[in-house]
PDB file of N, CA and C in Angstrom:
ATOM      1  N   UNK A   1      -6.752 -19.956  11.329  1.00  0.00           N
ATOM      2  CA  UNK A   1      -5.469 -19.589  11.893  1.00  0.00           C
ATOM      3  C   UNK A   1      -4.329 -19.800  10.892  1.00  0.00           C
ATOM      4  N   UNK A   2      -4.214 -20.919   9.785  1.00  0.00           N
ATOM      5  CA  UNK A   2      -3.397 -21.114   9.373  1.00  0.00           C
ATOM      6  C   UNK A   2      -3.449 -19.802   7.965  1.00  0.00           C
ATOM      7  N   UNK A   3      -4.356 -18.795   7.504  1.00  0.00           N
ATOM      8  CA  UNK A   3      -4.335 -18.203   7.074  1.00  0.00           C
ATOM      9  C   UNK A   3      -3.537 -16.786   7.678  1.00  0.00           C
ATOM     10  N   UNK A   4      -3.790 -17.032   8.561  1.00  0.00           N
ATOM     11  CA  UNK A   4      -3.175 -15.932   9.411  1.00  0.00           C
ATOM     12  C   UNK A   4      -1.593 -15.705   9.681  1.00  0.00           C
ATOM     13  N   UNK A   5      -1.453 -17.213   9.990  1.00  0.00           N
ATOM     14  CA  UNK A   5      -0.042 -17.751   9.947  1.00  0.00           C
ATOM     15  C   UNK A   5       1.344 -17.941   8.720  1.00  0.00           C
ATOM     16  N   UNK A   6       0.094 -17.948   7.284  1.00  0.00           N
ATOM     17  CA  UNK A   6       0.604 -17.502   5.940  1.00  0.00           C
ATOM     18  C   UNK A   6       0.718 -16.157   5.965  1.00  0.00           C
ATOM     19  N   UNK A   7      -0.015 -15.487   6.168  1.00  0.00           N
ATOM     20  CA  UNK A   7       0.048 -13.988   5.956  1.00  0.00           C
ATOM     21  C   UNK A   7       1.522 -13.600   6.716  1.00  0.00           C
ATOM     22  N   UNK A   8       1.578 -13.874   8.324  1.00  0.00           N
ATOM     23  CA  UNK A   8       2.568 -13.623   8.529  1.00  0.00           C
ATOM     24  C   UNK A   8       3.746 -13.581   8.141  1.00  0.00           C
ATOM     25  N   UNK A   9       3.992 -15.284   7.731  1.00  0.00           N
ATOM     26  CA  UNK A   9       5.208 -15.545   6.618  1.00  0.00           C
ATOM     27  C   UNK A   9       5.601 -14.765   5.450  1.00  0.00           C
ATOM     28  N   UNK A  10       4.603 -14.528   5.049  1.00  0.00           N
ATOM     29  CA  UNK A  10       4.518 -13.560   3.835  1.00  0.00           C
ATOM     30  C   UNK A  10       5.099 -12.035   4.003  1.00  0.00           C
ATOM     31  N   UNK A  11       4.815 -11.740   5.087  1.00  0.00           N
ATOM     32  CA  UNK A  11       4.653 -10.882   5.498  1.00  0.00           C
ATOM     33  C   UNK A  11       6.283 -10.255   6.142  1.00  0.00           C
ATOM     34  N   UNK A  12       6.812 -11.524   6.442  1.00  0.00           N
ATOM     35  CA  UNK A  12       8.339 -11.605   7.228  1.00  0.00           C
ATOM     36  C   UNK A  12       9.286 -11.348   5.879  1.00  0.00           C
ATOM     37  N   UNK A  13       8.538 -12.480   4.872  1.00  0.00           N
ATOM     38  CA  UNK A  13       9.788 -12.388   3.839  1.00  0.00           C
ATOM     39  C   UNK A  13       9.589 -10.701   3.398  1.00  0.00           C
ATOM     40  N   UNK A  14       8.498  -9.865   2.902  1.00  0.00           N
ATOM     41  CA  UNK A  14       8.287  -8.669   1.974  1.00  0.00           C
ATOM     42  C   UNK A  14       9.358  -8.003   2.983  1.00  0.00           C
ATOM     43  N   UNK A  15       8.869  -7.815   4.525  1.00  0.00           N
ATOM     44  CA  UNK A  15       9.913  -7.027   5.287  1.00  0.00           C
ATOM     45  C   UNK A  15      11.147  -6.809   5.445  1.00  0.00           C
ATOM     46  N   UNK A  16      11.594  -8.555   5.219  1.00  0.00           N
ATOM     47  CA  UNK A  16      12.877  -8.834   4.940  1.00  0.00           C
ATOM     48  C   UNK A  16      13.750  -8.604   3.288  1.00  0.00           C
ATOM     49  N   UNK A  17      12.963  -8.707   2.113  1.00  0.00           N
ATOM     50  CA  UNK A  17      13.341  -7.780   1.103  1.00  0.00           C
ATOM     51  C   UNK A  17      13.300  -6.129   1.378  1.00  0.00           C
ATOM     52  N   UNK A  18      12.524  -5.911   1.902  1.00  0.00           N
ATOM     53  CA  UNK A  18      12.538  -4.209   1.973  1.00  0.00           C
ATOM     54  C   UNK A  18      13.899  -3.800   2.596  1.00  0.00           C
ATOM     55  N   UNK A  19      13.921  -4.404   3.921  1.00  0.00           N
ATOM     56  CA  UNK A  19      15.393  -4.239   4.422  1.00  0.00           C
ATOM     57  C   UNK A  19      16.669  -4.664   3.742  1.00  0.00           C
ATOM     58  N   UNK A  20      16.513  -5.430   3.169  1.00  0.00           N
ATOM     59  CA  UNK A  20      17.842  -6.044   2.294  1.00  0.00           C
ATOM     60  C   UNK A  20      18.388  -4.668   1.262  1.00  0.00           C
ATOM     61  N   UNK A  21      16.709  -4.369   0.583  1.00  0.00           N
ATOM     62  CA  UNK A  21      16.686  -2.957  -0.493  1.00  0.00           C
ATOM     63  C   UNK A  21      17.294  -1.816   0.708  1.00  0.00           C
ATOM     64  N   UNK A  22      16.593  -1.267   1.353  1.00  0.00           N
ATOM     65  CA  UNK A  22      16.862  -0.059   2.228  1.00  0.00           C
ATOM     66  C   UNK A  22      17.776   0.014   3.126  1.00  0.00           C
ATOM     67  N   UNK A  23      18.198  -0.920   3.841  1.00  0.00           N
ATOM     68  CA  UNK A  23      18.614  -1.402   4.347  1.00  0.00           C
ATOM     69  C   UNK A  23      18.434  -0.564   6.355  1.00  0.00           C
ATOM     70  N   UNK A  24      16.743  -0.999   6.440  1.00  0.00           N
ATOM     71  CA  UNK A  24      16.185  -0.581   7.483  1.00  0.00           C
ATOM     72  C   UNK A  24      14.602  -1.411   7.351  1.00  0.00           C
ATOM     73  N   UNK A  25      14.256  -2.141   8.373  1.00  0.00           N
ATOM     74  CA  UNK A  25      13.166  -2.905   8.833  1.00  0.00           C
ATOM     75  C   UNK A  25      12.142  -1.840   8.544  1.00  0.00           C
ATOM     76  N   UNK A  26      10.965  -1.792   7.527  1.00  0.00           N
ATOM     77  CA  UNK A  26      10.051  -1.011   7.731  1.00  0.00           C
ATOM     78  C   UNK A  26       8.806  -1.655   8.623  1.00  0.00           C
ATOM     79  N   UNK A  27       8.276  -0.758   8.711  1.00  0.00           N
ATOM     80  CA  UNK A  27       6.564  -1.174   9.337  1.00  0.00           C
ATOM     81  C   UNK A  27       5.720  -0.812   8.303  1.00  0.00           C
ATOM     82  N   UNK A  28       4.436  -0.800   8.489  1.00  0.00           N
ATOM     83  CA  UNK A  28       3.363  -1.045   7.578  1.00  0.00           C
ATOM     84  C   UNK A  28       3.098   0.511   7.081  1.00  0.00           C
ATOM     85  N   UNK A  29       3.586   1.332   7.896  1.00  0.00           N
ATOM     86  CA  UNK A  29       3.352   2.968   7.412  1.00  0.00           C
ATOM     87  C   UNK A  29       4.384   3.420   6.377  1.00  0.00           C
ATOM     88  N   UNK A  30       5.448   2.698   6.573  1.00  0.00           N
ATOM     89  CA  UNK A  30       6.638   2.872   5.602  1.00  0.00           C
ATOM     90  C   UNK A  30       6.120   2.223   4.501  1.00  0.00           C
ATOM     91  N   UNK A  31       5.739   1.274   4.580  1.00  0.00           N
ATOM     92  CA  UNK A  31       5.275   0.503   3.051  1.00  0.00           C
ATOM     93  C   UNK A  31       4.686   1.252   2.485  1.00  0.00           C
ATOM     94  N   UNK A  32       3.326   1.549   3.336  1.00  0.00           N
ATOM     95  CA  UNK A  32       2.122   2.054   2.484  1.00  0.00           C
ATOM     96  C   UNK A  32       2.841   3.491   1.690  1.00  0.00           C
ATOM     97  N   UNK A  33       4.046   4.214   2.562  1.00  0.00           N
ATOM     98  CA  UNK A  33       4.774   5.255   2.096  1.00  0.00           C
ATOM     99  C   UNK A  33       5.303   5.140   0.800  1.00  0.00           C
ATOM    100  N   UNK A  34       5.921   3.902   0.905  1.00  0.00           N
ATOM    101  CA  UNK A  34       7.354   3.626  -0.095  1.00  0.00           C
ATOM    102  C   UNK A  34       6.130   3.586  -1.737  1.00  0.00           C
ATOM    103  N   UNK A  35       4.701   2.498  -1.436  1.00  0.00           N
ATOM    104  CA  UNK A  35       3.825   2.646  -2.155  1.00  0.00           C
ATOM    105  C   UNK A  35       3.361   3.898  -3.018  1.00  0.00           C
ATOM    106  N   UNK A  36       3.141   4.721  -1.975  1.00  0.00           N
ATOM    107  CA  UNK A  36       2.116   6.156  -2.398  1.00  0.00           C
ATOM    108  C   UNK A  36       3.299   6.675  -3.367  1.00  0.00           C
ATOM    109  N   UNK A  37       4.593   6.735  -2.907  1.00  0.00           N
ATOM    110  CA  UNK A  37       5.762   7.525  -3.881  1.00  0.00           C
ATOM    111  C   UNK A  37       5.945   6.540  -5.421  1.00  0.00           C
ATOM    112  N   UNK A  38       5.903   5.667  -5.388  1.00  0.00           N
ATOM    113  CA  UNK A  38       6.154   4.636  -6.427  1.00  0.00           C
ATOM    114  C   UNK A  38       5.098   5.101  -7.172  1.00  0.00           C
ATOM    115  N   UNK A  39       3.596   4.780  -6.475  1.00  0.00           N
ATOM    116  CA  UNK A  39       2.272   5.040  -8.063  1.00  0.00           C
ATOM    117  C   UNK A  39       2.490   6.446  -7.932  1.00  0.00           C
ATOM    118  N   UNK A  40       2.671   7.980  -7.191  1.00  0.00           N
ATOM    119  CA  UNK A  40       2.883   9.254  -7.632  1.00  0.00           C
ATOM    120  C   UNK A  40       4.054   9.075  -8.719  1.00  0.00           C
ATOM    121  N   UNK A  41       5.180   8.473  -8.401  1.00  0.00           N
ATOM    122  CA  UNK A  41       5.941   8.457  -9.573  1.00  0.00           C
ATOM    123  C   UNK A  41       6.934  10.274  -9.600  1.00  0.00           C
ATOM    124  N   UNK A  42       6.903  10.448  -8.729  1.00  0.00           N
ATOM    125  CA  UNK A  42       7.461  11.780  -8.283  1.00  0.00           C
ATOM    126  C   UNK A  42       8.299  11.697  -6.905  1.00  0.00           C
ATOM    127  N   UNK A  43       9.835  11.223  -7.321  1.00  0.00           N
ATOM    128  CA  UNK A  43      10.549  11.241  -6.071  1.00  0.00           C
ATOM    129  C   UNK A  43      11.490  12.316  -5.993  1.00  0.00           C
ATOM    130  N   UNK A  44      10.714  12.890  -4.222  1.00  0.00           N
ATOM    131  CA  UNK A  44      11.355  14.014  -3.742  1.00  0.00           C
ATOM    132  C   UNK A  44      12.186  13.438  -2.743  1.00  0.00           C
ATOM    133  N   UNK A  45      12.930  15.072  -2.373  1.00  0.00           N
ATOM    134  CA  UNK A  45      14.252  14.444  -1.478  1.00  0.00           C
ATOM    135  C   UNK A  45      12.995  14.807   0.158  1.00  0.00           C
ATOM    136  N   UNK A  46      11.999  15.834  -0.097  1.00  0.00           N
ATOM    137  CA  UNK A  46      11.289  15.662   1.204  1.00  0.00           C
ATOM    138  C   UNK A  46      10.290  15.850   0.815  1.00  0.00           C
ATOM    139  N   UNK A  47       9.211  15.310   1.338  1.00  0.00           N
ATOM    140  CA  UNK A  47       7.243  15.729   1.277  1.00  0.00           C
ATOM    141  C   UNK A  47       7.113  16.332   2.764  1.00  0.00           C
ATOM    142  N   UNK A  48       6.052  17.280   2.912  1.00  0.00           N
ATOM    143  CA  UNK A  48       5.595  17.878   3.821  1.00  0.00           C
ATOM    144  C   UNK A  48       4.742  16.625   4.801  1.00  0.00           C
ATOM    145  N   UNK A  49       4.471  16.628   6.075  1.00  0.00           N
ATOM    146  CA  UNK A  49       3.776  15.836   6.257  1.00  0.00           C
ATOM    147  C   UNK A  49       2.393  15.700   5.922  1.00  0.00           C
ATOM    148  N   UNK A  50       1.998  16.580   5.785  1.00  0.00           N
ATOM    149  CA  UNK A  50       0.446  16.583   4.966  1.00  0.00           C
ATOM    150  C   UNK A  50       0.993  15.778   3.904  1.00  0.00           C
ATOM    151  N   UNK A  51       1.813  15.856   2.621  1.00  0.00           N
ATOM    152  CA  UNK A  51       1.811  14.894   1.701  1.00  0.00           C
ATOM    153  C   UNK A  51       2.520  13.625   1.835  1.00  0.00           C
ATOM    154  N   UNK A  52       3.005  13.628   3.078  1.00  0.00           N
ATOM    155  CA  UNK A  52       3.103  12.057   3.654  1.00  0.00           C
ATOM    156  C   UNK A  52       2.013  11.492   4.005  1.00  0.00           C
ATOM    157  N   UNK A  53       0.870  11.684   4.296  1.00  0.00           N
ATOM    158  CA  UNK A  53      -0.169  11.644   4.724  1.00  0.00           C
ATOM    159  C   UNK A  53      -0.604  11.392   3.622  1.00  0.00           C
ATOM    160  N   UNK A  54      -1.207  12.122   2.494  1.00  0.00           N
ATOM    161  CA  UNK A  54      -1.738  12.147   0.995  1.00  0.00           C
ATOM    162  C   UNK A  54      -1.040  10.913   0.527  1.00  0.00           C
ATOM    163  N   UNK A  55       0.374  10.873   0.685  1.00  0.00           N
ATOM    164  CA  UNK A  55       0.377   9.361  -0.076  1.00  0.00           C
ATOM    165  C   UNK A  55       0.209   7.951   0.476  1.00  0.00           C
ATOM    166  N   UNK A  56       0.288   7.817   1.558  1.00  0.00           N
ATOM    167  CA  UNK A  56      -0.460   7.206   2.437  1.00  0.00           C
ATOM    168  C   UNK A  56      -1.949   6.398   2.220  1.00  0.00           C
ATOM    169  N   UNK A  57      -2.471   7.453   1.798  1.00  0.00           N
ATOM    170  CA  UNK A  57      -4.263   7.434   1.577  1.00  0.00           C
ATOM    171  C   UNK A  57      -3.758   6.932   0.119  1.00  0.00           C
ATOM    172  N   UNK A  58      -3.012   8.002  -0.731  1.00  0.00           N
ATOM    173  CA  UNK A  58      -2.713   6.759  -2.284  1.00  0.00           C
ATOM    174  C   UNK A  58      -2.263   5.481  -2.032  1.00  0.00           C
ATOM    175  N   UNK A  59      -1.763   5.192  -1.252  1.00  0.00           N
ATOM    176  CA  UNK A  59      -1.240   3.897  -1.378  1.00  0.00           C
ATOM    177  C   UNK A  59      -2.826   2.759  -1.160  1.00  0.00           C
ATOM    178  N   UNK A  60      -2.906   3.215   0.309  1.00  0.00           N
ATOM    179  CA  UNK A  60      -4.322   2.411   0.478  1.00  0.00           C
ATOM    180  C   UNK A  60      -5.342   2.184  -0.438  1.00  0.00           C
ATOM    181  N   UNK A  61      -5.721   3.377  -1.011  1.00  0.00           N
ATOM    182  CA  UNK A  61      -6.355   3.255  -2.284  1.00  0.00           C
ATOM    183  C   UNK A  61      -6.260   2.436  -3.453  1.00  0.00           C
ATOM    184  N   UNK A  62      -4.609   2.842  -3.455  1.00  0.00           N
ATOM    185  CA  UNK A  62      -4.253   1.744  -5.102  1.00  0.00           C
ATOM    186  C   UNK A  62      -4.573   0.296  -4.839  1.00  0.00           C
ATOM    187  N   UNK A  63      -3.807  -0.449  -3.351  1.00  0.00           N
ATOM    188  CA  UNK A  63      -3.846  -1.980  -3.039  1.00  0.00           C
ATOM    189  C   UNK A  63      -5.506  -2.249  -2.791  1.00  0.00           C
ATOM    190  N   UNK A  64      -6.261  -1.105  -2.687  1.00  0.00           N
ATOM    191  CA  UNK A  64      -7.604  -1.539  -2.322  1.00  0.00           C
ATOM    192  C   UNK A  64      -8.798  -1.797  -3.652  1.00  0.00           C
ATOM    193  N   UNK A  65      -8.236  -1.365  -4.901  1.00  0.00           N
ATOM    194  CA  UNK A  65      -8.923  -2.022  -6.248  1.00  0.00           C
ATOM    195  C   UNK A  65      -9.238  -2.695  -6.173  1.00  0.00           C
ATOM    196  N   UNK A  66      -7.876  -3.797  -6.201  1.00  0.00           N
ATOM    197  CA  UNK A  66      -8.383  -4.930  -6.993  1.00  0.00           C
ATOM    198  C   UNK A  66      -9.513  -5.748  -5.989  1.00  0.00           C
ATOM    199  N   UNK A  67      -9.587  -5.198  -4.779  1.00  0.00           N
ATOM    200  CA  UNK A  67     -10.933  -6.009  -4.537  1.00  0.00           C
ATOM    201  C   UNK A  67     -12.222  -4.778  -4.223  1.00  0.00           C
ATOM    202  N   UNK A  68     -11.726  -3.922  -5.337  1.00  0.00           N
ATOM    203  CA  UNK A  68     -13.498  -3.255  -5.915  1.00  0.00           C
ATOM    204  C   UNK A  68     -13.779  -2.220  -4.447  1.00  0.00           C
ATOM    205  N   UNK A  69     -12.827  -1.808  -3.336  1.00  0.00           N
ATOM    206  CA  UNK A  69     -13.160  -0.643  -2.649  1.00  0.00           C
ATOM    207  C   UNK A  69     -12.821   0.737  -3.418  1.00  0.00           C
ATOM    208  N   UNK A  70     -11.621   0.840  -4.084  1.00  0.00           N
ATOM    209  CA  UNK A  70     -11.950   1.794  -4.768  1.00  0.00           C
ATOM    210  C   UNK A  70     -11.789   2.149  -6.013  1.00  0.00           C
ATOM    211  N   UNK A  71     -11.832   3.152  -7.281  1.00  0.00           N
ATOM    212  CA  UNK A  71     -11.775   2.929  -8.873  1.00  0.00           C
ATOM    213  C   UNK A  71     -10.826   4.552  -8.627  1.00  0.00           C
ATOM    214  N   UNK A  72      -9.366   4.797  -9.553  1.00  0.00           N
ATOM    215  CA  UNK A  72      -9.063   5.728 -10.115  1.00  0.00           C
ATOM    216  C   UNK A  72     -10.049   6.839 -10.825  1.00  0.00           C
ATOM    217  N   UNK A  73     -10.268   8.230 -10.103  1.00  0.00           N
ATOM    218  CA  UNK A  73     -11.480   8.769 -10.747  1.00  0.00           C
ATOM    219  C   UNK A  73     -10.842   9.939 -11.751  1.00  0.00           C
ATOM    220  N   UNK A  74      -9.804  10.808 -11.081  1.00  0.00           N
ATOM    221  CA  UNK A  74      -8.605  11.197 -11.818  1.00  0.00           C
ATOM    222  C   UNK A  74      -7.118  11.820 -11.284  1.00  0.00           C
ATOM    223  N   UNK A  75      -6.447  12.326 -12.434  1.00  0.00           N
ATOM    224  CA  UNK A  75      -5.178  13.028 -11.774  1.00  0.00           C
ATOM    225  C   UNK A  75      -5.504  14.153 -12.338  1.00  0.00           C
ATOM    226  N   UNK A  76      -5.083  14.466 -11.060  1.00  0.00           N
ATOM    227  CA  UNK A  76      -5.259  16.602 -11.222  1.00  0.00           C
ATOM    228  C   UNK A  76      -3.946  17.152 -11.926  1.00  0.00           C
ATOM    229  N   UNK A  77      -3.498  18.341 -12.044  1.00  0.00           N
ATOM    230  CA  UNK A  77      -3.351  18.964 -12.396  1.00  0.00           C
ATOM    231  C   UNK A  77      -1.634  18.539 -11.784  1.00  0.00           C
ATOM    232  N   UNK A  78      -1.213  18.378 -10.818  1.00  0.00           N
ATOM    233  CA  UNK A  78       0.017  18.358 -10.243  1.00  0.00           C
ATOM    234  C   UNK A  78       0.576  17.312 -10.467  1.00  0.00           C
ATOM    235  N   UNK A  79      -0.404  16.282 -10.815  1.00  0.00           N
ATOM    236  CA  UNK A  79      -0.147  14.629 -11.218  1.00  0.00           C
ATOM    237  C   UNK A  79      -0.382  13.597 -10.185  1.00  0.00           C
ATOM    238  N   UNK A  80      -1.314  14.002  -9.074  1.00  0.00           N
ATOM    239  CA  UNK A  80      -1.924  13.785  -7.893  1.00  0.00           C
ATOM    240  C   UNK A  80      -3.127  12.811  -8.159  1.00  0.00           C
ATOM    241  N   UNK A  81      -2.967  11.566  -8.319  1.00  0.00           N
ATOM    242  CA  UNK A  81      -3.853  10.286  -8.157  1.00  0.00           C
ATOM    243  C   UNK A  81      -5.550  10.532  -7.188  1.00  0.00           C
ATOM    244  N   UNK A  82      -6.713  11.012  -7.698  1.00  0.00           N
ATOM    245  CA  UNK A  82      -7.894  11.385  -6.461  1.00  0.00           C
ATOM    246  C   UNK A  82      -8.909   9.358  -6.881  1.00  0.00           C
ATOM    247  N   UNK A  83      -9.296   9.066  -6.230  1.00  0.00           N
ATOM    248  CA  UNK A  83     -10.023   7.717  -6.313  1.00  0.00           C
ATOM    249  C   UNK A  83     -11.443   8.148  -5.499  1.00  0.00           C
ATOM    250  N   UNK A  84     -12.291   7.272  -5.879  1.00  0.00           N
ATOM    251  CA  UNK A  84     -13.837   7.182  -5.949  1.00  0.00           C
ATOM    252  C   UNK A  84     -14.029   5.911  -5.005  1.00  0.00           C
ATOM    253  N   UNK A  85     -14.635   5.743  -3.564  1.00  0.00           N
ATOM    254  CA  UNK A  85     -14.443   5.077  -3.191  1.00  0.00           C
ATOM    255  C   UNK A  85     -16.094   4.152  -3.791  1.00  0.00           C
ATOM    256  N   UNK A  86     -15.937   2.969  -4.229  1.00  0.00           N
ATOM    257  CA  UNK A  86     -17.393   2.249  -4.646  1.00  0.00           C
ATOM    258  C   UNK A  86     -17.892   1.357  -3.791  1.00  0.00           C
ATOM    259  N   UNK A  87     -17.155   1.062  -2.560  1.00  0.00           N
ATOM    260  CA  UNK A  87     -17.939   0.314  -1.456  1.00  0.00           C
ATOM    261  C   UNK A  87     -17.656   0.450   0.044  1.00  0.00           C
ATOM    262  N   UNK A  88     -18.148   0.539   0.710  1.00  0.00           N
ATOM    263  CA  UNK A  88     -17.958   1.261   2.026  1.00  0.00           C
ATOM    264  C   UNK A  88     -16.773  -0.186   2.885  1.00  0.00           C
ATOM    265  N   UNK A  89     -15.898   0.189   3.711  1.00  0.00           N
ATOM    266  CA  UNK A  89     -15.557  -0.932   4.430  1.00  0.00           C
ATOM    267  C   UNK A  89     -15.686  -1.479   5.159  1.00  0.00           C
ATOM    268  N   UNK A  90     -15.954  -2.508   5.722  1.00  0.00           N
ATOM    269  CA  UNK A  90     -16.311  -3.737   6.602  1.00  0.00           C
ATOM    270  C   UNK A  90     -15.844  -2.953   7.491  1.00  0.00           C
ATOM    271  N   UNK A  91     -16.957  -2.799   9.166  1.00  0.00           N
ATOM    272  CA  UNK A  91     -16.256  -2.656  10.190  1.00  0.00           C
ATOM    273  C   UNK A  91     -14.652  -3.557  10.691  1.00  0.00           C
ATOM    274  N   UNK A  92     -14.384  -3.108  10.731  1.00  0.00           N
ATOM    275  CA  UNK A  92     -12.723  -4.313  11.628  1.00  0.00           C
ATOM    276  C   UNK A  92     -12.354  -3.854  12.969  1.00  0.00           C
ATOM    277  N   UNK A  93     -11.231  -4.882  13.889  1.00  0.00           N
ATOM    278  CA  UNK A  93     -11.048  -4.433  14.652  1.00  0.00           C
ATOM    279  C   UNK A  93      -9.524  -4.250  14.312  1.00  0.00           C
ATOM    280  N   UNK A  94      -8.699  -2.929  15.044  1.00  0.00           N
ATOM    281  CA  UNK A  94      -7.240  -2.470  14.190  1.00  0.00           C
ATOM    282  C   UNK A  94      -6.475  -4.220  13.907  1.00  0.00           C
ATOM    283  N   UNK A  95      -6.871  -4.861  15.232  1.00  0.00           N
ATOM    284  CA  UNK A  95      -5.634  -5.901  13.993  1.00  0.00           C
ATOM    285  C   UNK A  95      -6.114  -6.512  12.870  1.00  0.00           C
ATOM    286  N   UNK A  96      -7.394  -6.478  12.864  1.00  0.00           N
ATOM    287  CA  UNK A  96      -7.851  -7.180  11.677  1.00  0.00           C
ATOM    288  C   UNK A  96      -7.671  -6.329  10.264  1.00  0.00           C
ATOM    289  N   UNK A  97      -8.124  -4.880  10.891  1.00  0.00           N
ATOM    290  CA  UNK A  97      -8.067  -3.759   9.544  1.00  0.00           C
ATOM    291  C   UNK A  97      -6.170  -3.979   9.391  1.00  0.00           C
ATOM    292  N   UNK A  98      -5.288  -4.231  10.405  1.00  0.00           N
ATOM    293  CA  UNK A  98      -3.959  -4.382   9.706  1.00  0.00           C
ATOM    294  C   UNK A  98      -3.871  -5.737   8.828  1.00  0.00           C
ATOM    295  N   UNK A  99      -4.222  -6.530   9.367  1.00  0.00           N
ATOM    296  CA  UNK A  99      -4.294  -8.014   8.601  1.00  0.00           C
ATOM    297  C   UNK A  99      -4.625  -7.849   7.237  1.00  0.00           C
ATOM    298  N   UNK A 100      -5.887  -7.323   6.729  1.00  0.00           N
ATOM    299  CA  UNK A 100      -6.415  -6.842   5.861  1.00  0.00           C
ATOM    300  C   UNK A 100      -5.827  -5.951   5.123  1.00  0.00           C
ATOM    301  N   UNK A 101      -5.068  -4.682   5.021  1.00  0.00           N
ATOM    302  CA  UNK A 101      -4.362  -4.262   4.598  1.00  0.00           C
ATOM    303  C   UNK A 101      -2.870  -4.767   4.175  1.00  0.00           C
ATOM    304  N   UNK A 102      -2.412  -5.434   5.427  1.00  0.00           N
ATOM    305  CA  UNK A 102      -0.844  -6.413   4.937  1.00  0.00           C
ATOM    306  C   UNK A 102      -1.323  -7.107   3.768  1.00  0.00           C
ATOM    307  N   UNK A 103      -2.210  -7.686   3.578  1.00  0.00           N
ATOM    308  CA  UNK A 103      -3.198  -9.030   2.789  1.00  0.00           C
ATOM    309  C   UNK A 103      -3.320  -8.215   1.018  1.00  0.00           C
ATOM    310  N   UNK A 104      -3.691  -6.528   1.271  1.00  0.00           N
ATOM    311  CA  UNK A 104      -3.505  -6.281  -0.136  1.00  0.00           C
ATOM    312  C   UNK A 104      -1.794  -5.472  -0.647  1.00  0.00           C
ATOM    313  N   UNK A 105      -1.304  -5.369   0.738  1.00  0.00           N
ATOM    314  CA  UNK A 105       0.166  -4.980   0.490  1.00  0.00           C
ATOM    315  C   UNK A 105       0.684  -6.062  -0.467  1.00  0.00           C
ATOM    316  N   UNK A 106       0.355  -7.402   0.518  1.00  0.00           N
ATOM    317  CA  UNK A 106       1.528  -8.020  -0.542  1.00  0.00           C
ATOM    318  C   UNK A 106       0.880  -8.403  -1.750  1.00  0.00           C
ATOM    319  N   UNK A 107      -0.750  -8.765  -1.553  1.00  0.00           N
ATOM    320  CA  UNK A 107      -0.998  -8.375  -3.356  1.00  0.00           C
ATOM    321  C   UNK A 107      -0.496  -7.262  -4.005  1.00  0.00           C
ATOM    322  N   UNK A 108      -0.389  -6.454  -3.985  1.00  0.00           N
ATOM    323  CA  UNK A 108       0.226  -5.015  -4.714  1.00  0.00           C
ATOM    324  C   UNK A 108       1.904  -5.503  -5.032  1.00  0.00           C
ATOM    325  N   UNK A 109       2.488  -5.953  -4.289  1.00  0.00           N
ATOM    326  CA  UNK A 109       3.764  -6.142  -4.512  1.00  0.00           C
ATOM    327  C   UNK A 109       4.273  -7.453  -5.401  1.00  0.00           C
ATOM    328  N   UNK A 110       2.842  -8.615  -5.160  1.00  0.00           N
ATOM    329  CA  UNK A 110       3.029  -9.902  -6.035  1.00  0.00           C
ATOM    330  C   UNK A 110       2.629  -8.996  -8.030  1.00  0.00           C
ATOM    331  N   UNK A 111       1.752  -8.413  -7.412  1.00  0.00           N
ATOM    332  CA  UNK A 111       0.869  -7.929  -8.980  1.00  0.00           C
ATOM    333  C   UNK A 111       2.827  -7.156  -9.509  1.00  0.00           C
ATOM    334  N   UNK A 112       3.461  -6.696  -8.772  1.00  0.00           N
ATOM    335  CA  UNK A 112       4.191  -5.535  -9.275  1.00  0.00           C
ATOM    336  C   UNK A 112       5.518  -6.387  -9.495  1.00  0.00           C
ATOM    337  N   UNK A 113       5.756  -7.299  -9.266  1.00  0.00           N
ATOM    338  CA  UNK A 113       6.756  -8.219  -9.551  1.00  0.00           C
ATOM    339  C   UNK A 113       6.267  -9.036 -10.783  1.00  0.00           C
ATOM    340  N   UNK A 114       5.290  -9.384 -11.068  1.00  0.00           N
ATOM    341  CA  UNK A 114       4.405 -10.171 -12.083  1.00  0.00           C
ATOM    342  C   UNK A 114       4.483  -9.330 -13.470  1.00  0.00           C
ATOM    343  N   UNK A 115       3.904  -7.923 -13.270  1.00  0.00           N
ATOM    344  CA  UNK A 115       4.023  -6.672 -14.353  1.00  0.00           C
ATOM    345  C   UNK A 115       5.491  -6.773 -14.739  1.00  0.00           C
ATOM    346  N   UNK A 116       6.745  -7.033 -13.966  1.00  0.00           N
ATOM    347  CA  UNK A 116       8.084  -6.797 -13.887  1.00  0.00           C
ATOM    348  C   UNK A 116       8.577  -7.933 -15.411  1.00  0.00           C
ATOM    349  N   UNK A 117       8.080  -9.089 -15.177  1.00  0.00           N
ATOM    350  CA  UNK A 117       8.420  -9.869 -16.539  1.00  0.00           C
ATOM    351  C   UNK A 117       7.310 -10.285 -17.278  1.00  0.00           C
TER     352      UNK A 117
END
């Protein structure tokens, strides 16, 4: 429980920087959003929802490396990130698959503050 209870914390402060930056409370779909646009590296004033969707799946992908679900296989032609998934995922139940995902959000965001200096 007390892992759970860190995560949360963790979890309050990232939300609470995001809002400070944006200045709007995101949820976990906005992250994974704000994510997918950051590693595309291509900011538009709108994406279609299909490529809200597409970056979405990039985002999940990128925070899901470093623990070996998936490897960069290439970028196409548009500059579109495709990944190779190398291990199938643990059944979960949704709060756990959110737990689990918050868990490599804020790794992705510690790694990206770390790269920063």
């Amino acid at each position: 429980m007390a892992g759970n209870d860190d995560l949360q914390v963790r979890w309050w402060k990232l939300e609470q920087e995001l809002t400070e930056r944006f200045g709007k409370k995101p949820d976990l779909e906005s992250i994974l959003f704000l994510i997918g646009v950051q590693e595309l590296g291509d900011i538009k004033n709108k994406f279609s929802k299909e490529q809200k969707q597409d970056l979405m799946h990039l985002a999940v992908c990128t925070v899901l490396i470093p623990s070996g679900y998936y490897e960069l296989d290439q970028v196409d032609e548009d500059g579109w990130p495709h990944f190779r998934q190398l291990k199938p995922m643990a059944p979960m139940l949704p709060h756990e698959q959110e737990a689990f995902l918050k868990d490599h959000v804020l790794l992705y965001f510690q790694q990206q503050e770390s790269a920063k200096r």
